[in-house]
C-alpha atoms as a PDB file:
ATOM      1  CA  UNK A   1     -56.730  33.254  70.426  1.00  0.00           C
ATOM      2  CA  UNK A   2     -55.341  30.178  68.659  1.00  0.00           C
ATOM      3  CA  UNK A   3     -54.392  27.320  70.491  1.00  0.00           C
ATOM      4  CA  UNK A   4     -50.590  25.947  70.230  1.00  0.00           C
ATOM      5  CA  UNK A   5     -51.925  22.527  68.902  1.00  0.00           C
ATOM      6  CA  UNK A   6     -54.468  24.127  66.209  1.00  0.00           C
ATOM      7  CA  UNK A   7     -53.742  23.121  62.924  1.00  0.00           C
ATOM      8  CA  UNK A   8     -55.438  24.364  59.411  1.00  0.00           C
ATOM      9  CA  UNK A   9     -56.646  22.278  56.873  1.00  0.00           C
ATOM     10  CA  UNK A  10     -58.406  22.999  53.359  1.00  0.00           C
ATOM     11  CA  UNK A  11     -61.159  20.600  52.780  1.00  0.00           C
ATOM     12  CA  UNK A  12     -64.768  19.617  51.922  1.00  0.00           C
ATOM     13  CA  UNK A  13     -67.671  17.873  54.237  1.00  0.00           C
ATOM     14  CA  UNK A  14     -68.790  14.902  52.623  1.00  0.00           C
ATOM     15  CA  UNK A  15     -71.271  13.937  55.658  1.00  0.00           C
ATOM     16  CA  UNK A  16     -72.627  15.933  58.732  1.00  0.00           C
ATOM     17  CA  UNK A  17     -74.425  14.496  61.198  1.00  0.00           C
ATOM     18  CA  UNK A  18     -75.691  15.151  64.827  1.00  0.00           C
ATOM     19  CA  UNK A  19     -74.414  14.135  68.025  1.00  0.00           C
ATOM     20  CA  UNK A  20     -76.624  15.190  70.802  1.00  0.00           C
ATOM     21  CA  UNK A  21     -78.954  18.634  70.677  1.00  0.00           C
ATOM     22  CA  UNK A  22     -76.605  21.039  69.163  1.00  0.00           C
ATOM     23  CA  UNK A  23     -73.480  19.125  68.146  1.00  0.00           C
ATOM     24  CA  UNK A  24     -72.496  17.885  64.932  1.00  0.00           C
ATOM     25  CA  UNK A  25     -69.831  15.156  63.670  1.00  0.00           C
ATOM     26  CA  UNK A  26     -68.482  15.816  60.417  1.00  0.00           C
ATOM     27  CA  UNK A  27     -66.321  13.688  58.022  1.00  0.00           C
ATOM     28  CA  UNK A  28     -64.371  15.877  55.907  1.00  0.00           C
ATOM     29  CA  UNK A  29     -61.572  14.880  53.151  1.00  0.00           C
ATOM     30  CA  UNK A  30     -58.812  17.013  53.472  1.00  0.00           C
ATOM     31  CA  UNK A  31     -55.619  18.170  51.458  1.00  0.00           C
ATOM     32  CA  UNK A  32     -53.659  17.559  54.347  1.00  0.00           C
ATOM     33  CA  UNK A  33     -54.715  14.220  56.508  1.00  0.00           C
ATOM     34  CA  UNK A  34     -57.101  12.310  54.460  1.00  0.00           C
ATOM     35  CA  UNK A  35     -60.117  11.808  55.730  1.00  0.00           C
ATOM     36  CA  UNK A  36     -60.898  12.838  59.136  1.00  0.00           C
ATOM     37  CA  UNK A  37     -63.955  13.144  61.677  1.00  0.00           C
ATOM     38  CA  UNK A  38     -64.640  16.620  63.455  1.00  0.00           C
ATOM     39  CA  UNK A  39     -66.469  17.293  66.276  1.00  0.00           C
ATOM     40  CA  UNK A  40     -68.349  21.059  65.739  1.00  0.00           C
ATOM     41  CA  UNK A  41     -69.750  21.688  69.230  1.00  0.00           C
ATOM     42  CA  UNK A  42     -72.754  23.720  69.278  1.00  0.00           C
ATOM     43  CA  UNK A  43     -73.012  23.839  65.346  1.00  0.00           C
ATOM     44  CA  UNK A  44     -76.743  24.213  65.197  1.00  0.00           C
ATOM     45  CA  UNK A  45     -76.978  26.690  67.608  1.00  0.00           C
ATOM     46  CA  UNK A  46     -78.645  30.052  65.572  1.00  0.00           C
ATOM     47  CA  UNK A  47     -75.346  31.724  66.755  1.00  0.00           C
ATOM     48  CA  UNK A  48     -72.930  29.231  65.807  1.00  0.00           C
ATOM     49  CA  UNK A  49     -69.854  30.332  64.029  1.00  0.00           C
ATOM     50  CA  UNK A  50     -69.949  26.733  62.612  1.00  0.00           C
ATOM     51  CA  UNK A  51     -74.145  27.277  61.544  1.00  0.00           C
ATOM     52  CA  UNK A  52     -73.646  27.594  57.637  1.00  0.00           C
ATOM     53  CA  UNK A  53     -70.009  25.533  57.754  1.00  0.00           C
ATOM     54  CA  UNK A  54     -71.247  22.292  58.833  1.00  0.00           C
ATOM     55  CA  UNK A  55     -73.400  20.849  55.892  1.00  0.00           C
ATOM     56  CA  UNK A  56     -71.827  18.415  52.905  1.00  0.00           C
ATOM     57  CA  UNK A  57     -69.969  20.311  49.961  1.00  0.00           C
ATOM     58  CA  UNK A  58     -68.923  23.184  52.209  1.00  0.00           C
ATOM     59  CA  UNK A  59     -65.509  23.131  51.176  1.00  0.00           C
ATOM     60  CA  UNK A  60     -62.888  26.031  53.080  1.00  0.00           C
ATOM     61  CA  UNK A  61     -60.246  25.900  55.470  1.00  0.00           C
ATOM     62  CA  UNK A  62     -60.924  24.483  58.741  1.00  0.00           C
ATOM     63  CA  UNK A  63     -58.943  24.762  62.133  1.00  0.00           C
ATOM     64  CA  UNK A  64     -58.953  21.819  64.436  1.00  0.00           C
ATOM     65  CA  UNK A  65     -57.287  20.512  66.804  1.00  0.00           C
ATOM     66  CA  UNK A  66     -56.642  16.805  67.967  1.00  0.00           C
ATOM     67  CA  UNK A  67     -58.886  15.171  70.432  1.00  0.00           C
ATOM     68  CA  UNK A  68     -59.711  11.807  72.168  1.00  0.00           C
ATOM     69  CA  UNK A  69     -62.079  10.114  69.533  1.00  0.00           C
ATOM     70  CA  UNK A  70     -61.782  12.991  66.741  1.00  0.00           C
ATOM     71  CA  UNK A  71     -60.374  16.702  65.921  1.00  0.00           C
ATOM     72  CA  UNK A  72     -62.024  19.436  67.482  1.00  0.00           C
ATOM     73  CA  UNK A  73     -63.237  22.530  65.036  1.00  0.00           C
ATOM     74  CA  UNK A  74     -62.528  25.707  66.755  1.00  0.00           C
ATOM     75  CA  UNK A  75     -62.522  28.116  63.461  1.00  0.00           C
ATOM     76  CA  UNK A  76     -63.395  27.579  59.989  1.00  0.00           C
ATOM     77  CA  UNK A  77     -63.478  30.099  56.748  1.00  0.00           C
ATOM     78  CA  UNK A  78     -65.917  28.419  53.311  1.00  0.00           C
ATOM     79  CA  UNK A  79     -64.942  29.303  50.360  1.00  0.00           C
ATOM     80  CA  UNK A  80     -67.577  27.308  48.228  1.00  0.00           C
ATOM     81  CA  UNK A  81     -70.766  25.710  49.218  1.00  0.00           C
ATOM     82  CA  UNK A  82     -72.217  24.982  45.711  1.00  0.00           C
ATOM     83  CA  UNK A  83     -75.589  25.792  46.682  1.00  0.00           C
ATOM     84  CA  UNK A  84     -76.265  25.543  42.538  1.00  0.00           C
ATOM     85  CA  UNK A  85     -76.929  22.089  43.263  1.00  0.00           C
ATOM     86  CA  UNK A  86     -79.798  22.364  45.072  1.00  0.00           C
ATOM     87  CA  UNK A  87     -81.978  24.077  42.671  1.00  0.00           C
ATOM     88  CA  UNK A  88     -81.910  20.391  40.690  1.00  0.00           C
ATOM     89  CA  UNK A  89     -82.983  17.865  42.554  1.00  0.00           C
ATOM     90  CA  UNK A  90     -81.015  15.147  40.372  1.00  0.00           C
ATOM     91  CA  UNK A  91     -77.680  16.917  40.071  1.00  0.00           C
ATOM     92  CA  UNK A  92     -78.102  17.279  43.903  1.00  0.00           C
ATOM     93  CA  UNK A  93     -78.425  13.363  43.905  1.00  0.00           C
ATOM     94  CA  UNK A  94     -75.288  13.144  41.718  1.00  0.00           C
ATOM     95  CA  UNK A  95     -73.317  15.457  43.907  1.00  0.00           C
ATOM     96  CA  UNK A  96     -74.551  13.832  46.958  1.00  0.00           C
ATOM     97  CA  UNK A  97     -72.751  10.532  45.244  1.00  0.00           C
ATOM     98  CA  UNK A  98     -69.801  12.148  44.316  1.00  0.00           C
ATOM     99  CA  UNK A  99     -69.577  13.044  47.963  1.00  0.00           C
ATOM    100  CA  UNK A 100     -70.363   9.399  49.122  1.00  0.00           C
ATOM    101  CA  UNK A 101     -67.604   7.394  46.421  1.00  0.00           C
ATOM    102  CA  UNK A 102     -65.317   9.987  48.056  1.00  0.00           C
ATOM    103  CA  UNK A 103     -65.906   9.160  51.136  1.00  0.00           C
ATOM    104  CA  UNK A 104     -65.502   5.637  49.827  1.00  0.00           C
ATOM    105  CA  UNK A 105     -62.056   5.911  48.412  1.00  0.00           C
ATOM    106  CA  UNK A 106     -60.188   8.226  51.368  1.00  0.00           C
ATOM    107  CA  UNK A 107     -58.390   6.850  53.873  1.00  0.00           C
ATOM    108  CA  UNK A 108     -57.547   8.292  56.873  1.00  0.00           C
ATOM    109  CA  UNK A 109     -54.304   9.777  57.487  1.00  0.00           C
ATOM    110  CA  UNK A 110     -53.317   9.727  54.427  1.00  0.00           C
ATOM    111  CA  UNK A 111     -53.087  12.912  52.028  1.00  0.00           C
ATOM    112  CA  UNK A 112     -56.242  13.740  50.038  1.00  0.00           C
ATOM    113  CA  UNK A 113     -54.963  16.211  47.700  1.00  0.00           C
ATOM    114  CA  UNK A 114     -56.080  14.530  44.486  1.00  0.00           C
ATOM    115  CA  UNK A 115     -59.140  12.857  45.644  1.00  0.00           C
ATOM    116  CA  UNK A 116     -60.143  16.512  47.231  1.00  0.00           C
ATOM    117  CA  UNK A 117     -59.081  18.401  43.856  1.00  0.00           C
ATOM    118  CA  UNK A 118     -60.971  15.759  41.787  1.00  0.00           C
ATOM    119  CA  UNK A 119     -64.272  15.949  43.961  1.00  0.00           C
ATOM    120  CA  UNK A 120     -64.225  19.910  43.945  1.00  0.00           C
ATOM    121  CA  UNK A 121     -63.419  20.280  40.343  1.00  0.00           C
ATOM    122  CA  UNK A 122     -66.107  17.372  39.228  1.00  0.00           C
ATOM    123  CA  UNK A 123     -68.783  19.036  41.887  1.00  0.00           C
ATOM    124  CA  UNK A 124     -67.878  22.468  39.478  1.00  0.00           C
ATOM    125  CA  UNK A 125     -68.161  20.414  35.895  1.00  0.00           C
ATOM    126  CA  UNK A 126     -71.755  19.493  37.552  1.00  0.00           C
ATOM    127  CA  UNK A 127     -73.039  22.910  37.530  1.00  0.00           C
ATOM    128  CA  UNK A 128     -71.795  23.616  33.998  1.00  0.00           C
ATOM    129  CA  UNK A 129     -74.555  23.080  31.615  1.00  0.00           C
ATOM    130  CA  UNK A 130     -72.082  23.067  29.346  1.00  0.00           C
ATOM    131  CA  UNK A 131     -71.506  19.597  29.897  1.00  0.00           C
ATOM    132  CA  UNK A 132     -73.700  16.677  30.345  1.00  0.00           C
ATOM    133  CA  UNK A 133     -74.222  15.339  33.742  1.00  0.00           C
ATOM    134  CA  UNK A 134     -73.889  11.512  32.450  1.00  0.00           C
ATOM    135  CA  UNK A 135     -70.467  12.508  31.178  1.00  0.00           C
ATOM    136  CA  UNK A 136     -69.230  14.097  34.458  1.00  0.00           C
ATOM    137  CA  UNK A 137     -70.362  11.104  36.465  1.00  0.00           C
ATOM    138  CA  UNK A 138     -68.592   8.528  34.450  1.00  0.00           C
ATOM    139  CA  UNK A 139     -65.441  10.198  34.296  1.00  0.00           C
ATOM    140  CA  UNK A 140     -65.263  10.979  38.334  1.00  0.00           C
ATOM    141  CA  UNK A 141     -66.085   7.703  38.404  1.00  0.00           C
ATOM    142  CA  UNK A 142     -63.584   6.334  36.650  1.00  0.00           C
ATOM    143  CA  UNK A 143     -60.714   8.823  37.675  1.00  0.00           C
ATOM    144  CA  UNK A 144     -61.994   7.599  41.526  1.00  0.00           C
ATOM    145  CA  UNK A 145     -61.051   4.236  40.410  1.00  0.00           C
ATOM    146  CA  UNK A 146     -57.479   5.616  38.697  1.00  0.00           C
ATOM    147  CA  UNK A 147     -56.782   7.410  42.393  1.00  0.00           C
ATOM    148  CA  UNK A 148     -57.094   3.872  44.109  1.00  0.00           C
ATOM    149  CA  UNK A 149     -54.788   1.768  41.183  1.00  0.00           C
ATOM    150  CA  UNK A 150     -57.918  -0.149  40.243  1.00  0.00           C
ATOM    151  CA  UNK A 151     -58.695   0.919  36.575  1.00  0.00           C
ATOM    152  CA  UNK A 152     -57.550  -0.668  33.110  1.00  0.00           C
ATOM    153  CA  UNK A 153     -55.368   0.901  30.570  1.00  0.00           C
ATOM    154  CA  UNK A 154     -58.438   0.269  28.045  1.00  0.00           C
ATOM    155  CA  UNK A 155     -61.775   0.033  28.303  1.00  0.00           C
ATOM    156  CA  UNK A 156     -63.028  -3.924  29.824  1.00  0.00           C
ATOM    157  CA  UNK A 157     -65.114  -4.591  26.503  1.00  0.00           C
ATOM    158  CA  UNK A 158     -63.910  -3.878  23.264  1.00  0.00           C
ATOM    159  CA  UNK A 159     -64.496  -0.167  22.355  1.00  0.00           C
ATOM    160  CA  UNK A 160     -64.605   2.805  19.499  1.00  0.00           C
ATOM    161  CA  UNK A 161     -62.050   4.498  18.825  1.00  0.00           C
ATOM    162  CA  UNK A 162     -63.765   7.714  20.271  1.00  0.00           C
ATOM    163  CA  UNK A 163     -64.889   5.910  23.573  1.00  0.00           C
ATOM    164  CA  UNK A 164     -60.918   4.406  24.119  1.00  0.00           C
ATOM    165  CA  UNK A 165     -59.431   8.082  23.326  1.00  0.00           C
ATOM    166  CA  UNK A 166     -61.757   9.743  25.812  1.00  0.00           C
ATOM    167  CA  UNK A 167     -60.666   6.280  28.362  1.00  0.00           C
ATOM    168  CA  UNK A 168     -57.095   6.881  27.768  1.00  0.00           C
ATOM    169  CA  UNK A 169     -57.743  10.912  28.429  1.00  0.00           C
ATOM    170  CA  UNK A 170     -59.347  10.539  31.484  1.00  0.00           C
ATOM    171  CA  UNK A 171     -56.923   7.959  32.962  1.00  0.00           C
ATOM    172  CA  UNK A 172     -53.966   9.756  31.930  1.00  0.00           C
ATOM    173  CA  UNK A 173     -54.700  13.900  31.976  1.00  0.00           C
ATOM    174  CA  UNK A 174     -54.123  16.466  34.459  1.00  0.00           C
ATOM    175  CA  UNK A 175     -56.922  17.096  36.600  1.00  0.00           C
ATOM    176  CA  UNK A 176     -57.396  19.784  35.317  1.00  0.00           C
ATOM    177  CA  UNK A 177     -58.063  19.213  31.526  1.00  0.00           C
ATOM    178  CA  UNK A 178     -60.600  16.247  32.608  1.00  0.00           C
ATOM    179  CA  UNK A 179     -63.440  18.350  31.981  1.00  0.00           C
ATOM    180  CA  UNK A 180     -62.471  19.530  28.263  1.00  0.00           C
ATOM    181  CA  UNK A 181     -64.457  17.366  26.184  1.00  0.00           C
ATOM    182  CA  UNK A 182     -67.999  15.724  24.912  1.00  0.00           C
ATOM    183  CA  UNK A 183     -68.716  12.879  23.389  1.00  0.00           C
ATOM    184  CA  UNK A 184     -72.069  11.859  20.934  1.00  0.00           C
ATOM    185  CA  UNK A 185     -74.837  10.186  22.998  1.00  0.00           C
ATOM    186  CA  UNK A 186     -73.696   6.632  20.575  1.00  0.00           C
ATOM    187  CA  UNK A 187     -70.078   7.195  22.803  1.00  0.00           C
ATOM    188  CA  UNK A 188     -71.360   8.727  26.006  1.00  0.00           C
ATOM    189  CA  UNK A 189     -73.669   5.192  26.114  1.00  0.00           C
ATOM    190  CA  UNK A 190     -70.336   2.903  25.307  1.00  0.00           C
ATOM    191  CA  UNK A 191     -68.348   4.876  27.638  1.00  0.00           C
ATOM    192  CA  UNK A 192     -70.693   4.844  30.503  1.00  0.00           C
ATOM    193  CA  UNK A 193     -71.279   1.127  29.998  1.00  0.00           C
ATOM    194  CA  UNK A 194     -67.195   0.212  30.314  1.00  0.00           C
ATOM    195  CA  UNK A 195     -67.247   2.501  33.531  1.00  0.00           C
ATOM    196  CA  UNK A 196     -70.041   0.780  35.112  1.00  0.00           C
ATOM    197  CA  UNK A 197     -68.268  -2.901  34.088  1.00  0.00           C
ATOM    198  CA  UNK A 198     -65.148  -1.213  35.442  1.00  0.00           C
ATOM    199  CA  UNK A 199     -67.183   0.347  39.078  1.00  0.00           C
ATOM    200  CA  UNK A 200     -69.016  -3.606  39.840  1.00  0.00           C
ATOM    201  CA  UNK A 201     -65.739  -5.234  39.348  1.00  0.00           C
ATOM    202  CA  UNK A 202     -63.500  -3.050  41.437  1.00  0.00           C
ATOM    203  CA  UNK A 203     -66.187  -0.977  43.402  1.00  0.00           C
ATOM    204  CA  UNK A 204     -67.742  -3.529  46.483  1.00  0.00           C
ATOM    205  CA  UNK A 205     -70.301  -1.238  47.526  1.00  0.00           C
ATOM    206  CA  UNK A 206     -74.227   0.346  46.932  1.00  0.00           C
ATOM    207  CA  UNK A 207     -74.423   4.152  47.560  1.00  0.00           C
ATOM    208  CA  UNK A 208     -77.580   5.456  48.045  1.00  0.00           C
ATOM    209  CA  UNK A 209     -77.709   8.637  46.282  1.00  0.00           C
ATOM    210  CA  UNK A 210     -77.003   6.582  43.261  1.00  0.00           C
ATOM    211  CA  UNK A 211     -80.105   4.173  43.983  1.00  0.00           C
ATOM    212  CA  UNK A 212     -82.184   7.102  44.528  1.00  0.00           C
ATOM    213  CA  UNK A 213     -80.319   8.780  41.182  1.00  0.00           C
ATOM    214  CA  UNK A 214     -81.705   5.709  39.771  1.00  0.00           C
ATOM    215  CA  UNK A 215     -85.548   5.861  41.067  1.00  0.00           C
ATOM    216  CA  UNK A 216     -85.862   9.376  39.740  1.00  0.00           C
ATOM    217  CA  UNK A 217     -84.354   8.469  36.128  1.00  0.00           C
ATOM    218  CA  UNK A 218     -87.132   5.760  35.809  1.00  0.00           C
ATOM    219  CA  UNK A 219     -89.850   8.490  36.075  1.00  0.00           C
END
């Protein structure tokens, strides 16, 4: 039976972890508050109606109500889990990223719609090998930077003509047309290296999925 003070959002975990023997706390970014924390009592349990729901990337509607500390998951319906990622271990390490600069750039109680539509539809590009990973990570990157206000209208350093029109597309398209280009590896290289000027002037903080990105490149 649903409770009078049960509310639905659509969402994504971005972290999961546990509280006690069964319990997990989640952090998801949400269409409709932001990013919250949610309390899934008894989520490991074998039984658990929250079992397969509480792990990063599951993205669904959840229903939750308010509580003390945190909301309180009492239903939940995934839509998407994007289990492709786990069959590579480095586009798991990029996704696992993605999910981390999100969690950087939400704020709580605040609406998440474009950050959430960004992460899901950049988490999607990833498992199109139809498009190189480099290229997906730059531009989430630098459209995470566009959601905040913390981007240039041109690229830091002085760029090609290719590398500025794929900058000015990125910064200024729909979401939804983000992910309708390529560039040569010569403009993928120039591009990547104005994001990452861009990401250590505006972005004060070391994720770990990228160090470990990092680590795995170097082998």
């Amino acid at each position: 039976m649903k409770r009078e003070d049960e509310k639905k959002v659509t969402g994504m975990v971005l972290n999961a972890m546990p509280v006690g023997e069964y319990n997990k706390r989640l952090i998801l970014i949400t269409r409709e508050l932001g990013k919250i924390t949610v309390f899934a009592g008894g989520a490991t349990k074998p039984t658990s109606p929250f079992l397969g729901a509480s792990f990063p990337f599951s993205f669904g509607d959840f229903y939750i109500s308010r509580g003390k500390n945190a909301y309180n998951l009492h239903a939940v319906s995934i839509k998407r889990r994007f289990e492709e990622l786990s069959a590579d271990i480095e586009k798991m390490c990029r996704g696992s990223y993605f999910l981390e600069l999100a969690d950087y750039y939400a704020h709580e109680g605040m609406e998440g719609e474009e950050l959430l539509k960004l992460l899901y539809l950049s988490l999607s590009a990833l498992i199109n090998e139809n498009i190189p990973d480099r290229l997906v990570t730059a531009v989430f990157e630098l459209r995470c930077m566009v959601t905040e206000g913390e981007y240039t209208e041109e690229p830091p350093v002085r760029a090609s003509g290719a590398c500025s029109l794929a900058w000015h597309k990125v910064v200024t398209a729909p979401l939804g047309k983000l992910y309708t280009f390529v560039l040569s590896e010569e403009v993928l290289r120039e591009f990547e290296g104005n994001v990452s000027l861009l990401r250590k002037r505006f972005v004060g903080k070391k994720f770990k999925s990228r160090d470990i990105l990092k680590e795995l490149q170097k082998k």
